[in-house]
N, C-alpha and C. Protein backbone atom coordinates (compact mmCIF):
# COMPACT_ATOMS: atom_id res chain seq x y z
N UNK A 1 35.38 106.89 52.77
CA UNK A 1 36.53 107.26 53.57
C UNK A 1 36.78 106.21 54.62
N UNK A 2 38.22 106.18 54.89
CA UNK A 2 38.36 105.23 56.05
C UNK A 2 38.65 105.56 57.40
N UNK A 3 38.58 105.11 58.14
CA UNK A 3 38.17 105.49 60.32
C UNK A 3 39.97 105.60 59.85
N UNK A 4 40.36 106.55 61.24
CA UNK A 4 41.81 106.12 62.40
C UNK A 4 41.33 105.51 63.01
N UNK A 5 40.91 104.91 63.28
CA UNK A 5 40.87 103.82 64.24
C UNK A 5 40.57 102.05 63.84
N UNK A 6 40.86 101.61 64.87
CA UNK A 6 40.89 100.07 64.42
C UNK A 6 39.06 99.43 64.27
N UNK A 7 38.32 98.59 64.08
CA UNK A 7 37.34 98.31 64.54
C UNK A 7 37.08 97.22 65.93
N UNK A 8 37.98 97.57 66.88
CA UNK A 8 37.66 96.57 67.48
C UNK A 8 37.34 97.00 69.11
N UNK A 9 36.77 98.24 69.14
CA UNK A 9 37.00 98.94 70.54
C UNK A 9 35.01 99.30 70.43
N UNK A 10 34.87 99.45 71.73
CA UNK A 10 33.20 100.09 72.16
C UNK A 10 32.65 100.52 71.50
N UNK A 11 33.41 101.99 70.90
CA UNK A 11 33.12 103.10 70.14
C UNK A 11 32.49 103.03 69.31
N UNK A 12 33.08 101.83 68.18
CA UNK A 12 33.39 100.97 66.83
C UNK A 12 31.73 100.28 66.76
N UNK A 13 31.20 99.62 67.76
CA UNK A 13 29.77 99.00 68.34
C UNK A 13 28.90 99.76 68.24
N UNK A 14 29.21 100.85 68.65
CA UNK A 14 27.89 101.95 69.00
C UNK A 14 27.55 102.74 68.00
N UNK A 15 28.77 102.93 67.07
CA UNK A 15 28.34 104.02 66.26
C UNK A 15 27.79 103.32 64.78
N UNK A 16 26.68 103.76 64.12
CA UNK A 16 26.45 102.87 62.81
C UNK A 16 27.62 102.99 61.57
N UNK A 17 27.93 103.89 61.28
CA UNK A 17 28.81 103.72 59.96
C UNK A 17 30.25 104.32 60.49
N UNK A 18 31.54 103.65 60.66
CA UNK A 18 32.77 104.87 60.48
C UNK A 18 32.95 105.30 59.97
N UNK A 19 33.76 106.72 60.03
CA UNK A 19 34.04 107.29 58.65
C UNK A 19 34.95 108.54 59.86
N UNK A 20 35.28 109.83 59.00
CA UNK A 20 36.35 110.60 59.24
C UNK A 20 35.26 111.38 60.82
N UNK A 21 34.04 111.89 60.14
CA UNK A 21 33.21 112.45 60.87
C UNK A 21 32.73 111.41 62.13
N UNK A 22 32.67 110.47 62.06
CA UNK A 22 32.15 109.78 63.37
C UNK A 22 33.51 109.92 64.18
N UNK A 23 34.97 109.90 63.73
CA UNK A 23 35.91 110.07 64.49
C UNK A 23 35.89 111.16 65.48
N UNK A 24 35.91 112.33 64.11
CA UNK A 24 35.56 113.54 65.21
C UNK A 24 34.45 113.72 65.90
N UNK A 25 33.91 113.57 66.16
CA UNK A 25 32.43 113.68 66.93
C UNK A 25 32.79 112.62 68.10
N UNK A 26 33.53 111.32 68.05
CA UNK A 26 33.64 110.97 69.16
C UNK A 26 35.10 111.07 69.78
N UNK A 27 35.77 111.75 69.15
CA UNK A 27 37.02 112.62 69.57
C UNK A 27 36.34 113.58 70.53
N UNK A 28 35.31 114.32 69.69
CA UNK A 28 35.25 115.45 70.55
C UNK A 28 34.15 115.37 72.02
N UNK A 29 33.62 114.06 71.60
CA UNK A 29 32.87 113.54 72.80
C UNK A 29 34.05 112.92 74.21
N UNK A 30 34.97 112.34 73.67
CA UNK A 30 36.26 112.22 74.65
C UNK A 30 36.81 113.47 75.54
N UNK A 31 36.88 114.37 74.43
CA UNK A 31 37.51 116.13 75.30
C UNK A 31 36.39 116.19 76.15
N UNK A 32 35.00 116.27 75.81
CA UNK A 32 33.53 116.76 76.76
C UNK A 32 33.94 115.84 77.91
N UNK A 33 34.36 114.38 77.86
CA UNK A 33 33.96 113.78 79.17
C UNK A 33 35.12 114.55 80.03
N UNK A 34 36.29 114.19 79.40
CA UNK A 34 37.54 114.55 80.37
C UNK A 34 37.18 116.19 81.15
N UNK A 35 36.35 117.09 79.76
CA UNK A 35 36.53 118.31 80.46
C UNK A 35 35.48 118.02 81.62
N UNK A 36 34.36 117.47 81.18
CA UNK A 36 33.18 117.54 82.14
C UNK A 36 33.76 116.34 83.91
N UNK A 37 34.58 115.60 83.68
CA UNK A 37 35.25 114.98 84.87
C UNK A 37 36.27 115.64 85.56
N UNK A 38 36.84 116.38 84.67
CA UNK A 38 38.03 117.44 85.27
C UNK A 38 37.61 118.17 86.44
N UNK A 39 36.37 119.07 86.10
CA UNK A 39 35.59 119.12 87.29
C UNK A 39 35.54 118.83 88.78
N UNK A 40 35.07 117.81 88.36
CA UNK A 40 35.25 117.17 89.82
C UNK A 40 36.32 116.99 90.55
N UNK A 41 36.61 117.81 91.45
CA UNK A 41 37.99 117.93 91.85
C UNK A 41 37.73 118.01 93.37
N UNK A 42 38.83 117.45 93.71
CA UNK A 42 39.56 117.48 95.64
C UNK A 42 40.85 118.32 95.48
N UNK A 43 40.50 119.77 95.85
CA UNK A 43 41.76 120.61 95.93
C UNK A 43 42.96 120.22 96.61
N UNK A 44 43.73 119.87 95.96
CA UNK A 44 45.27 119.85 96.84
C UNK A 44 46.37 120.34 96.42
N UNK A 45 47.28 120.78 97.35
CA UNK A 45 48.02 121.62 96.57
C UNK A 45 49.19 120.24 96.57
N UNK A 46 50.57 119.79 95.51
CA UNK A 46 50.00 121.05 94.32
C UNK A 46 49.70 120.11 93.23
N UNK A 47 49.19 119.25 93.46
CA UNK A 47 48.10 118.73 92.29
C UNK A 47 46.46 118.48 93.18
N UNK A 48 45.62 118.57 91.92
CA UNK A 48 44.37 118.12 92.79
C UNK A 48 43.94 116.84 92.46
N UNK A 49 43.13 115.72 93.47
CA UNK A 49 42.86 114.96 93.23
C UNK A 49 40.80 114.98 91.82
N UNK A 50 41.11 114.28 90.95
CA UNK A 50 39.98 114.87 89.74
C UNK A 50 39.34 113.66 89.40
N UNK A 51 38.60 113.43 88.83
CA UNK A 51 37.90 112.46 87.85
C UNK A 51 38.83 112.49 86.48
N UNK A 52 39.60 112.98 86.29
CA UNK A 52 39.94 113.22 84.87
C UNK A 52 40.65 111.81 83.90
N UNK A 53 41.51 111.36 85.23
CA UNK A 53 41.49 109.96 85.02
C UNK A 53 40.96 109.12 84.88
N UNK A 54 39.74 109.15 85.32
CA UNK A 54 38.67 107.80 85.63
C UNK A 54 38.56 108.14 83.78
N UNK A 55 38.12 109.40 83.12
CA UNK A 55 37.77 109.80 81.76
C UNK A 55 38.80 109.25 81.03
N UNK A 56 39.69 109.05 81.72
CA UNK A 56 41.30 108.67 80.87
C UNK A 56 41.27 107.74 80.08
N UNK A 57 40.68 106.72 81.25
CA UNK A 57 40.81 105.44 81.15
C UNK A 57 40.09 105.34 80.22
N UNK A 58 38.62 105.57 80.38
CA UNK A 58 37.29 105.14 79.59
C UNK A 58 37.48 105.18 78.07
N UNK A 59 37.93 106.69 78.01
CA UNK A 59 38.08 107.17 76.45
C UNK A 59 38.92 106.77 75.78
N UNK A 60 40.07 106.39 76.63
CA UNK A 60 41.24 105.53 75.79
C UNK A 60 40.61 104.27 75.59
N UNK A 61 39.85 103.41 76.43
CA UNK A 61 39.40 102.24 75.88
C UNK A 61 38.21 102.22 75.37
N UNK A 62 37.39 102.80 75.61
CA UNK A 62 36.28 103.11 74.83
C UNK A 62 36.44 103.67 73.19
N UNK A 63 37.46 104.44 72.81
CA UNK A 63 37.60 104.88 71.25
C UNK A 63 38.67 104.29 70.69
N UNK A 64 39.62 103.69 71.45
CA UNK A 64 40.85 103.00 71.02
C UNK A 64 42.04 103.69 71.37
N UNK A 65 43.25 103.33 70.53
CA UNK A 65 44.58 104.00 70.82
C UNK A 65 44.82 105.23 70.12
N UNK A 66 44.51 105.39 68.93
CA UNK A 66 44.26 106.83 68.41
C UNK A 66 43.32 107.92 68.80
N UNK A 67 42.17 107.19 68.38
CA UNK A 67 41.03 108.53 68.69
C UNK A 67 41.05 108.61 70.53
N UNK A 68 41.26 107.89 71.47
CA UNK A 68 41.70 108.48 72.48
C UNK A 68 43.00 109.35 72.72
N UNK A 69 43.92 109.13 72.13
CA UNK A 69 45.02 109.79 72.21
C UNK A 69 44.82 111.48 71.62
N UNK A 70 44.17 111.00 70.91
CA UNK A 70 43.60 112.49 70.08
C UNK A 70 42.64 113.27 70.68
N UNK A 71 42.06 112.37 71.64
CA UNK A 71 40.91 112.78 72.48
C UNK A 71 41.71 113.79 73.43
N UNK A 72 42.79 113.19 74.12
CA UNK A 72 43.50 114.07 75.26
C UNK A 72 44.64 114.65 74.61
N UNK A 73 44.74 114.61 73.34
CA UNK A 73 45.80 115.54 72.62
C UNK A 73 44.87 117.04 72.66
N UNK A 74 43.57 117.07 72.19
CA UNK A 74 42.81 118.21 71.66
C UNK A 74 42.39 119.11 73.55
N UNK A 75 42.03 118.01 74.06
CA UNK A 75 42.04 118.53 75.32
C UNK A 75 43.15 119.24 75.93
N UNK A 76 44.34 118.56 75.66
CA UNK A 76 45.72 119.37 76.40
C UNK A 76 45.70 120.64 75.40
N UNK A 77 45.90 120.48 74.04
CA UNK A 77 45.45 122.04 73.45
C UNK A 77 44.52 122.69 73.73
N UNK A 78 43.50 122.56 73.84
CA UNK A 78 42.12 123.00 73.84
C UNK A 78 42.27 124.42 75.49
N UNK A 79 43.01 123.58 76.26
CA UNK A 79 43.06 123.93 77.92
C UNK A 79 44.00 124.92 77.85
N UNK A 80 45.36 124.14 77.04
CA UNK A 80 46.39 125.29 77.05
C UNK A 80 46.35 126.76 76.21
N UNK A 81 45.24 126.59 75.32
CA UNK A 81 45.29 127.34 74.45
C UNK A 81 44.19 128.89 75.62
N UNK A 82 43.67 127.90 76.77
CA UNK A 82 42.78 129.19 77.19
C UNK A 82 41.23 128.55 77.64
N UNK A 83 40.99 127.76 77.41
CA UNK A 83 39.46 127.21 77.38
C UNK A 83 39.93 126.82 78.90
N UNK A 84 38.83 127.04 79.20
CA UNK A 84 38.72 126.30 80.87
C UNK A 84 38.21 125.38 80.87
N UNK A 85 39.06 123.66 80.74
CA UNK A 85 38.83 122.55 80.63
C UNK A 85 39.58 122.22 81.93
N UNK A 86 40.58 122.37 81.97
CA UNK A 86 41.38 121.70 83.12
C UNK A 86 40.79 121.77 84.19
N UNK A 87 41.34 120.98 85.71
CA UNK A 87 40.50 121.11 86.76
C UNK A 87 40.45 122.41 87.23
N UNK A 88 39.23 122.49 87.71
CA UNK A 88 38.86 123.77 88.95
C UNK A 88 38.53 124.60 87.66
N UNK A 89 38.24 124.52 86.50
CA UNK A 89 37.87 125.61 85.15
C UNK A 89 39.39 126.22 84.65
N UNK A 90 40.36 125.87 85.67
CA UNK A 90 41.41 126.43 85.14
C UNK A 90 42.15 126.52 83.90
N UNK A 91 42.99 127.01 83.13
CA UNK A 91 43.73 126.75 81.40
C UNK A 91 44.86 127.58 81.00
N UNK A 92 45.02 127.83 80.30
CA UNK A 92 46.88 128.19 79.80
C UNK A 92 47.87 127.57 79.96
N UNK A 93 48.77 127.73 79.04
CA UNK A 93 50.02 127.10 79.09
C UNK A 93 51.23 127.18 80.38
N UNK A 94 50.67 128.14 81.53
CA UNK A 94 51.75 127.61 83.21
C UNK A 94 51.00 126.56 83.40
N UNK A 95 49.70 126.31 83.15
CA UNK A 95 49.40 124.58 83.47
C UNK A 95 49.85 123.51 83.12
N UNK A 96 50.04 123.86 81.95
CA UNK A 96 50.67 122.82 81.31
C UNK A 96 52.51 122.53 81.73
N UNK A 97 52.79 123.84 82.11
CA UNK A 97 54.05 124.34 82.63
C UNK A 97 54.86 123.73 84.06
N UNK A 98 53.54 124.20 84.24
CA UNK A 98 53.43 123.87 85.96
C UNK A 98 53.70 122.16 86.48
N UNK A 99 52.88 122.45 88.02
CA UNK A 99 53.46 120.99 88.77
C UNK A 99 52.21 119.91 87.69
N UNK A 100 51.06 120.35 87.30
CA UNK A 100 50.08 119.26 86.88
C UNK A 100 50.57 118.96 85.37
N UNK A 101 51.35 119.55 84.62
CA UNK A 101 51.48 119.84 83.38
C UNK A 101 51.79 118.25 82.72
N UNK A 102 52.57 117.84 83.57
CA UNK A 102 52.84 116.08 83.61
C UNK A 102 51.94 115.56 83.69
N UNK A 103 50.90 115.72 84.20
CA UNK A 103 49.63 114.51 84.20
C UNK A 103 49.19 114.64 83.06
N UNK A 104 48.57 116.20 82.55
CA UNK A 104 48.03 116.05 81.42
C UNK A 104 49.12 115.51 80.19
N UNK A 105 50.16 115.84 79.94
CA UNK A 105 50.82 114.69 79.33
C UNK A 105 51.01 113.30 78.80
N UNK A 106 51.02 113.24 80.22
CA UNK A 106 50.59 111.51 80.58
C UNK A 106 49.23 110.65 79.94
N UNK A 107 48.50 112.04 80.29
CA UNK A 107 46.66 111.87 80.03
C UNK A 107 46.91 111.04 78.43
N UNK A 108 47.73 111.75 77.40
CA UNK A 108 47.50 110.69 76.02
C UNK A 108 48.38 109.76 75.84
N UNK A 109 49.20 109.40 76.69
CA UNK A 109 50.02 108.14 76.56
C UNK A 109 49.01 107.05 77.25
N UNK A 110 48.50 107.37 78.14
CA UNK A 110 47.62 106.49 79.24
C UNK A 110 46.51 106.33 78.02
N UNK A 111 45.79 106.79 77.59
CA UNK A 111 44.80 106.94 76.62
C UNK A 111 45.01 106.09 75.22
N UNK A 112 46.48 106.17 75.14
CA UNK A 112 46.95 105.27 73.76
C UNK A 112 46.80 104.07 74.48
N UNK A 113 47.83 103.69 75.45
CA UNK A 113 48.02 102.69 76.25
C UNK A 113 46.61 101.69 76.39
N UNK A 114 45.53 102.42 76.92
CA UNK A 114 44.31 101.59 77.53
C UNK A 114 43.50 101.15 76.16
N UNK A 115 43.64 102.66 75.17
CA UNK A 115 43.31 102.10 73.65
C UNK A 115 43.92 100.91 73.14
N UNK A 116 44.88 101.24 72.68
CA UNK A 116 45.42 99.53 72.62
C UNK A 116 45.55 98.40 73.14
N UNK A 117 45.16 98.48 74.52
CA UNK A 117 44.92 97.01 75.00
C UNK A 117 43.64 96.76 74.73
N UNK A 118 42.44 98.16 74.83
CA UNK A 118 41.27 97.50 74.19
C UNK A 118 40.92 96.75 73.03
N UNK A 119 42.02 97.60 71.87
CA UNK A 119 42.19 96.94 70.66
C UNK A 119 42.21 95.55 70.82
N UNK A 120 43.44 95.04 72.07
CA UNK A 120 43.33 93.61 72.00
C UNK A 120 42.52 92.62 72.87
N UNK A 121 41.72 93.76 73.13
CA UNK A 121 40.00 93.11 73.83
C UNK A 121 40.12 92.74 75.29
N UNK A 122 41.59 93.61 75.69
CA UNK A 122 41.55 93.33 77.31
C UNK A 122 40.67 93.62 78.06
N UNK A 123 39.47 95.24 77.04
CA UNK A 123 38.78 95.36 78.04
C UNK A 123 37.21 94.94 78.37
N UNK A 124 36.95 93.48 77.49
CA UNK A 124 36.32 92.50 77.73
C UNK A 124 35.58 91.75 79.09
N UNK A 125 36.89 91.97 79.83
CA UNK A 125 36.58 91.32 81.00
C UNK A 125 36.95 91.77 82.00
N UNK A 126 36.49 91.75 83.17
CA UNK A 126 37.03 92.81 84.10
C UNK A 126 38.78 92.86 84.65
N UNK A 127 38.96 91.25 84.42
CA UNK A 127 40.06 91.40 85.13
C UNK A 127 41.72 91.96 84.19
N UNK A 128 41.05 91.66 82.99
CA UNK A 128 42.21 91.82 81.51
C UNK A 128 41.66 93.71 81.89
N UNK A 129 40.79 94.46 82.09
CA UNK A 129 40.51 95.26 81.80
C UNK A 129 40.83 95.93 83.14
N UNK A 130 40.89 95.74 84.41
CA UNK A 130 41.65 96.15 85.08
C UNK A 130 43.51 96.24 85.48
N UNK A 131 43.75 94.91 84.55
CA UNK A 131 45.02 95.72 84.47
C UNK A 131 45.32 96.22 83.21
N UNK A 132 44.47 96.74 82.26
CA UNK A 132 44.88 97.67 81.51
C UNK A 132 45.12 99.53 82.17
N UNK A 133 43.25 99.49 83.02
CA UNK A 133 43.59 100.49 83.47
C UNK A 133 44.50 100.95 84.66
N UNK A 134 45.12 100.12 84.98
CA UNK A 134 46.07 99.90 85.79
C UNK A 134 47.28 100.44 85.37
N UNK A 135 47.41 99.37 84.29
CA UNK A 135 48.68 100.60 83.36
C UNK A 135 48.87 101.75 82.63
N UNK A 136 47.48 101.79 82.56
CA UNK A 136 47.04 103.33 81.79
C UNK A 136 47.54 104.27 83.18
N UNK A 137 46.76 103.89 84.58
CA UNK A 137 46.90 104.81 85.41
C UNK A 137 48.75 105.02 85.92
N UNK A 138 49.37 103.45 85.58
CA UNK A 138 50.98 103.80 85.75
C UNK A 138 51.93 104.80 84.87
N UNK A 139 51.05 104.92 83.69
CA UNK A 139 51.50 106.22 82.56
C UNK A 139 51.42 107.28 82.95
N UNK A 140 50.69 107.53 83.34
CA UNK A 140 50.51 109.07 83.62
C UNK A 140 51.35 109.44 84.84
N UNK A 141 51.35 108.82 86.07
CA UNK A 141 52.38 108.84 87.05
C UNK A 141 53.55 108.38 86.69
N UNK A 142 53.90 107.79 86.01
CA UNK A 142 55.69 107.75 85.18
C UNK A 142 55.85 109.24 84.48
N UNK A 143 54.61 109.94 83.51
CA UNK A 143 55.15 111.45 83.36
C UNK A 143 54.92 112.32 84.30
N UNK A 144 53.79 111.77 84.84
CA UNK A 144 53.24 113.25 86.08
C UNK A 144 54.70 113.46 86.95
N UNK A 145 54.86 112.47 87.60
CA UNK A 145 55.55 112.61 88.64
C UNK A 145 57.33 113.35 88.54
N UNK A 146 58.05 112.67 87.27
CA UNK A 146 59.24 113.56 87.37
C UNK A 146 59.16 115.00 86.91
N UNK A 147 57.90 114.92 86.45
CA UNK A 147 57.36 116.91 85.50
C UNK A 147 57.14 117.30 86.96
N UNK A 148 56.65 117.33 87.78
CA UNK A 148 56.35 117.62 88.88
C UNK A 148 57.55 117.65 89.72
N UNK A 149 58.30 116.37 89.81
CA UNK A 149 60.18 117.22 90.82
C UNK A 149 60.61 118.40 89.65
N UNK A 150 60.19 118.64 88.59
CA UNK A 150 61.19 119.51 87.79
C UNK A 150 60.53 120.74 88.08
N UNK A 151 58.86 120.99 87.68
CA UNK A 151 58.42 122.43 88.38
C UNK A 151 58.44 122.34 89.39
N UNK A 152 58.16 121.99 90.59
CA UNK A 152 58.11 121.98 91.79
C UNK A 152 59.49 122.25 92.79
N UNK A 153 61.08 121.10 92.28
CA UNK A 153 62.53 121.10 92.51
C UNK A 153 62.13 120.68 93.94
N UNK A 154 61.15 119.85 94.22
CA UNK A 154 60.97 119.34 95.46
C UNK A 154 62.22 117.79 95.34
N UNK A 155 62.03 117.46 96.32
CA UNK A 155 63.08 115.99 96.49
C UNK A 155 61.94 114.90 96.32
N UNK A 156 62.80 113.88 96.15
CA UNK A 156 61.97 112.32 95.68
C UNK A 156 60.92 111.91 96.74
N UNK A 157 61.11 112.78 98.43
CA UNK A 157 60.22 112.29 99.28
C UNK A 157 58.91 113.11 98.61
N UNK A 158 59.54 114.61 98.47
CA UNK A 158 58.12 115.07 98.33
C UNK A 158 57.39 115.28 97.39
N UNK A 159 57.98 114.72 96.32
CA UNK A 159 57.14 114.69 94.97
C UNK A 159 56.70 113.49 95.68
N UNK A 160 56.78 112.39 95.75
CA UNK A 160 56.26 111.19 96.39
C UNK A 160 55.02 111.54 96.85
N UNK A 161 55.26 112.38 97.92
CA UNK A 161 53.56 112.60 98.88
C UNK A 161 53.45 113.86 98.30
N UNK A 162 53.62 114.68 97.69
CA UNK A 162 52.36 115.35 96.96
C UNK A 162 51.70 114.60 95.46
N UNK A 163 52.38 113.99 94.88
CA UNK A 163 52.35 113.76 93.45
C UNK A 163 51.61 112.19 93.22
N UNK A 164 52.33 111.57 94.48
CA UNK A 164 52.08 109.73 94.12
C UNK A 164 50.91 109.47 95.52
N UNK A 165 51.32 109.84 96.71
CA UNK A 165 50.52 109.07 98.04
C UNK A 165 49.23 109.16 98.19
N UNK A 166 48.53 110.87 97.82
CA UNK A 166 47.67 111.04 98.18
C UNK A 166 46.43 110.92 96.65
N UNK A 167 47.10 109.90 95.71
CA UNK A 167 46.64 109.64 94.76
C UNK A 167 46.64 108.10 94.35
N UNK A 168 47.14 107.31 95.51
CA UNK A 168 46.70 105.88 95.53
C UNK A 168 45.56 105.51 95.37
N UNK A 169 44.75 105.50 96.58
CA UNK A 169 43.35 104.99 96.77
C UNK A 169 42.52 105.63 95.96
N UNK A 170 42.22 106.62 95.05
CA UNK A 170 42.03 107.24 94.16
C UNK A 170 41.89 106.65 93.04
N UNK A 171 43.67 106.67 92.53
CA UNK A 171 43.37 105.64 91.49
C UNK A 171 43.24 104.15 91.59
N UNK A 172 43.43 103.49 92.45
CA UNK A 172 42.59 102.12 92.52
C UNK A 172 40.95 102.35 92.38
N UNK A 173 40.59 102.90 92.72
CA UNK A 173 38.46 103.41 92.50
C UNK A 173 38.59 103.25 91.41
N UNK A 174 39.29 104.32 90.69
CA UNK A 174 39.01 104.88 89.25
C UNK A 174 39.20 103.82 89.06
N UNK A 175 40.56 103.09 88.64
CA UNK A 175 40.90 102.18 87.86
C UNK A 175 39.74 100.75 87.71
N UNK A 176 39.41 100.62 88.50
CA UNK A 176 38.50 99.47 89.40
C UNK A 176 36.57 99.97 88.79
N UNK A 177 36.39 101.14 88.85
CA UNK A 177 35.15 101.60 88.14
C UNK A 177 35.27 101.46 86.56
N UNK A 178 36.64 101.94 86.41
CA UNK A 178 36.46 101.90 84.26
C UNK A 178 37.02 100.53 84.17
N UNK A 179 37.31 99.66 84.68
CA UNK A 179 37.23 98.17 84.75
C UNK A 179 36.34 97.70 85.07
N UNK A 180 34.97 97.74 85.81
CA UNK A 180 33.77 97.66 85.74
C UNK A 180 32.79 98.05 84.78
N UNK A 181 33.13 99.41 84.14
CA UNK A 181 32.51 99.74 82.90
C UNK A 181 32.58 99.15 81.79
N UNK A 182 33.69 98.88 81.40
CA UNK A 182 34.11 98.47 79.98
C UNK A 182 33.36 97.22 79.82
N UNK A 183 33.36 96.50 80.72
CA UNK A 183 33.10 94.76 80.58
C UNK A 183 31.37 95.07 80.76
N UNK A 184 30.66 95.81 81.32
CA UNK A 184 29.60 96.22 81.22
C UNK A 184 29.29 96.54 79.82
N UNK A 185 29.88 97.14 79.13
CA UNK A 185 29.22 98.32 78.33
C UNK A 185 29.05 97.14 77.23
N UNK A 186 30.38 96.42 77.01
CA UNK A 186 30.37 95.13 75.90
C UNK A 186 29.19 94.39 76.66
N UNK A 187 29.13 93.67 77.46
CA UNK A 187 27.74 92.86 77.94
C UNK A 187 26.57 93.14 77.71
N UNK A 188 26.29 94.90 77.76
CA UNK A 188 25.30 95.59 77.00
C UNK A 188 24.86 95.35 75.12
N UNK A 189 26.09 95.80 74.79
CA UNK A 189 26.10 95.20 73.30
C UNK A 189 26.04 94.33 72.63
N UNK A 190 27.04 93.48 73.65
CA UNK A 190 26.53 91.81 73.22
C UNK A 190 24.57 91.49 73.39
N UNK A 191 24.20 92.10 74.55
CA UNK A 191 22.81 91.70 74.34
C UNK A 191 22.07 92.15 73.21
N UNK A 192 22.24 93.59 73.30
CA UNK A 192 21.58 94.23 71.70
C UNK A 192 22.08 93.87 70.38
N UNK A 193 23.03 92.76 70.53
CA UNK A 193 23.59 92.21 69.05
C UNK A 193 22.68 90.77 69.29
N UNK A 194 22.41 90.31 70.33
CA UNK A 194 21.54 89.05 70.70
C UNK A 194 19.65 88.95 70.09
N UNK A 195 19.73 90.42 70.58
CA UNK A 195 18.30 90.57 69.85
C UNK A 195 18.08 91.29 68.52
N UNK A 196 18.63 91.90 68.05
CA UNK A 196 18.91 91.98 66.37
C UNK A 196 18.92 90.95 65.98
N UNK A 197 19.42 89.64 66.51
CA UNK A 197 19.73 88.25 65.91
C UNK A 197 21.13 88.33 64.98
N UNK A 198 21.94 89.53 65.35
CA UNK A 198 23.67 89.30 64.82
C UNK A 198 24.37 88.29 65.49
């Protein structure tokens, strides 16, 4: 059988054989991180500040443009359907409804996005790999933010400072940590491909 996915991402390194089943298994290892980062949350109303992004990033470049996308496709079902994945344990479809409903949205465009630049090995190096997650993190705030004036019917100031301000410095960390990771994780592999003698 043949992978969805390309061979040219983390994932692809780590795992010994592709096939349909290594997809899912690290599909469903993508939903675990996001749910297990979702977690971590800074209550604010009316979005909270989460880790879920920092997971965004990773899993989109870590599995590629598909199996991440699929990663936060199964998660946005998974949450809406009732499972308490989303932040704070929360789930159902007013979440998805609601003012956050846009991020998670966003969550698999950002996820395709960072996948495919990994595909093209941006996330190699820190600095190709920080502005991937850079643009991964501009995806999700291009959907979060007008889903948010539409549930919310707040004005452009205040979707602004609830939706965008108090989620700057935030995502620069994130973005700036899974741009530190990625170029790590390959440096890792490259060594264990050094001593195999590949």
């Amino acid at each position: 059988m043949t992978s969805i996915a390309a061979p040219t991402v983390l994932a692809d390194r780590l795992v010994a054989q592709r096939s349909v089943v290594t997809d899912v298994a690290l599909v469903a290892a993508g939903v675990a991180l996001t749910a297990l980062l979702a977690q971590v949350a800074i209550p604010l109303w009316p979005v909270p500040v989460t880790g879920q992004t920092l997971a965004v990033l990773v899993v989109g470049a870590s599995l590629g443009a598909v199996r991440g996308a699929a990663s936060l496709a199964v998660y946005a079902v998974l949450g809406a359907a009732g499972l308490p994945i989303f932040s704070e344990q929360t789930s159902g479809l007013a979440i998805l409804a609601g003012p956050t409903g846009g991020y998670i949205v966003g969550f698999v465009l950002a996820a395709a996005l960072t996948g495919w630049l990994a595909e093209r090995r941006w996330d190699r190096r820190f600095l190709g790999a920080a502005v991937a997650m850079t643009a991964g993190t501009l995806v999700t705030f291009a959907i979060g933010l007008p889903w948010l004036a539409f549930a919310t019917g707040g004005s452009l100031e205040q979707v602004l400072a609830w939706g965008l301000v108090p989620f700057i410095p935030g995502g620069i960390v994130k973005a700036v940590i899974a741009a530190a990771i990625l170029p790590l994780a390959w440096k890792g592999v490259r060594a264990l491909d050094a001593r195999r003698g590949e």
